[in-house]
Protein backbone atom coordinates (compact mmCIF):
# COMPACT_ATOMS: atom_id res chain seq x y z
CA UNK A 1 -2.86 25.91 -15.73
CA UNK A 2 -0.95 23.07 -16.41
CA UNK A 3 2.06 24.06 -13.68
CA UNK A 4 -1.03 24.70 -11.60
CA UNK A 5 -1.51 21.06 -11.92
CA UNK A 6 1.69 19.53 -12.15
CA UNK A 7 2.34 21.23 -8.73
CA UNK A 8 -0.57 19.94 -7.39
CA UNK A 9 0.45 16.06 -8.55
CA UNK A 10 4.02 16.49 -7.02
CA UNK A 11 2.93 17.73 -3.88
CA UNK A 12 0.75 14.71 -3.50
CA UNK A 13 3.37 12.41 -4.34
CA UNK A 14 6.07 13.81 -2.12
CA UNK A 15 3.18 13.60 0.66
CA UNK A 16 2.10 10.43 0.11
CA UNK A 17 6.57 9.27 0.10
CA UNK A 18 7.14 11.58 2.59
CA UNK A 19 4.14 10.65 5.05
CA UNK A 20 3.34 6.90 4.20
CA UNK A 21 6.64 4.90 2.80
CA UNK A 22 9.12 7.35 4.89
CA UNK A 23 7.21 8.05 8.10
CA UNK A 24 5.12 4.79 8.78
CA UNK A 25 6.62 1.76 6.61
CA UNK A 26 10.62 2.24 7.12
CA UNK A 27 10.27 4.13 10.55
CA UNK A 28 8.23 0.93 11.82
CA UNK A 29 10.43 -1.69 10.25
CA UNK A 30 13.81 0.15 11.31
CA UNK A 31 12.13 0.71 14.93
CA UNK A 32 11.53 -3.27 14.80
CA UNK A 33 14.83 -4.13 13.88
CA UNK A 34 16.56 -1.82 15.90
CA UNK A 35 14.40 -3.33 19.26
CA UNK A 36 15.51 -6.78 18.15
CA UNK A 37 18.74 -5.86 17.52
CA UNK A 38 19.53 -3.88 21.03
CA UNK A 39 16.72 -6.50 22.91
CA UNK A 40 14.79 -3.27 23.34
CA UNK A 41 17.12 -0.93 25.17
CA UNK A 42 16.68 1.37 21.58
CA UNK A 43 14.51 3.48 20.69
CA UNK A 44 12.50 4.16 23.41
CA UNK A 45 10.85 7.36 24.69
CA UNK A 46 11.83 10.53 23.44
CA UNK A 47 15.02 9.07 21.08
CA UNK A 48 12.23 7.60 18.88
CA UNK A 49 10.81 10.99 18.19
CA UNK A 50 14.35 12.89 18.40
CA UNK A 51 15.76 10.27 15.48
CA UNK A 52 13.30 9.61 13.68
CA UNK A 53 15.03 10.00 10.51
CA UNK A 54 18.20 7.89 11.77
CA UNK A 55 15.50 4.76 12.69
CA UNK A 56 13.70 5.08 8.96
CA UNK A 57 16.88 5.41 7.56
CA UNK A 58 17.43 1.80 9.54
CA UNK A 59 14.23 0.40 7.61
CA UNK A 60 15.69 1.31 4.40
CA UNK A 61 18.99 -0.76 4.64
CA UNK A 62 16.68 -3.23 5.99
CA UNK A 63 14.31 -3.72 2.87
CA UNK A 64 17.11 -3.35 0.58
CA UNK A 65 18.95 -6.17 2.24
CA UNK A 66 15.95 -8.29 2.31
CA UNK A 67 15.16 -7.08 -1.30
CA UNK A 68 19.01 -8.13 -2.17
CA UNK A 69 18.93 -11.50 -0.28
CA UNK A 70 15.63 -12.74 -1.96
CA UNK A 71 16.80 -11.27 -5.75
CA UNK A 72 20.12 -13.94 -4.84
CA UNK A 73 18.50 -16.54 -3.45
CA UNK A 74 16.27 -16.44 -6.32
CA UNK A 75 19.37 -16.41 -9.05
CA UNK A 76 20.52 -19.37 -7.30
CA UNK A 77 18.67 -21.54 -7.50
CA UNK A 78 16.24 -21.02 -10.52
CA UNK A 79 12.28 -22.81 -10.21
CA UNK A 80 11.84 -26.06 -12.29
CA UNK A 81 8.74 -25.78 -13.97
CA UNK A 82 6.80 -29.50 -14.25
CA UNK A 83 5.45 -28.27 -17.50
């Protein structure tokens, strides 16, 4: 009973990585930053649905550099608290 369960939790899991974070978040943000960065020549049309994983895979490197540039910028310069 308990593998019953414990398959049952991972599938939802790996749906909800799989469909929402994978497939919606990074796949949007990579297809942004790829339009910006070609001024909207790609993807368009059937290359967003033939590399799909190649655009997510975009958003990815995307938030981590934007993860990495804020954890820096943060070290830098630390907040001075009034109090």
């Amino acid at each position: 009973m308990k593998d019953l369960i414990a398959n049952g939790v991972a599938a939802i899991v790996k749906f909800v990585f799989v469909w929402l974070i994978w497939s919606f978040v990074l796949l949007n943000l990579g297809r942004i930053t790829l339009l910006l960065c070609t001024l909207g020549r790609y993807p368009r049309g059937r290359t967003t649905e033939r590399d799909t994983n190649r655009i997510a895979f975009t958003g990815l490197v995307v938030l981590i550099f934007l993860w990495s540039g804020i954890a820096i910028y943060n070290n830098l310069w630390p907040a001075r608290h009034p109090y």
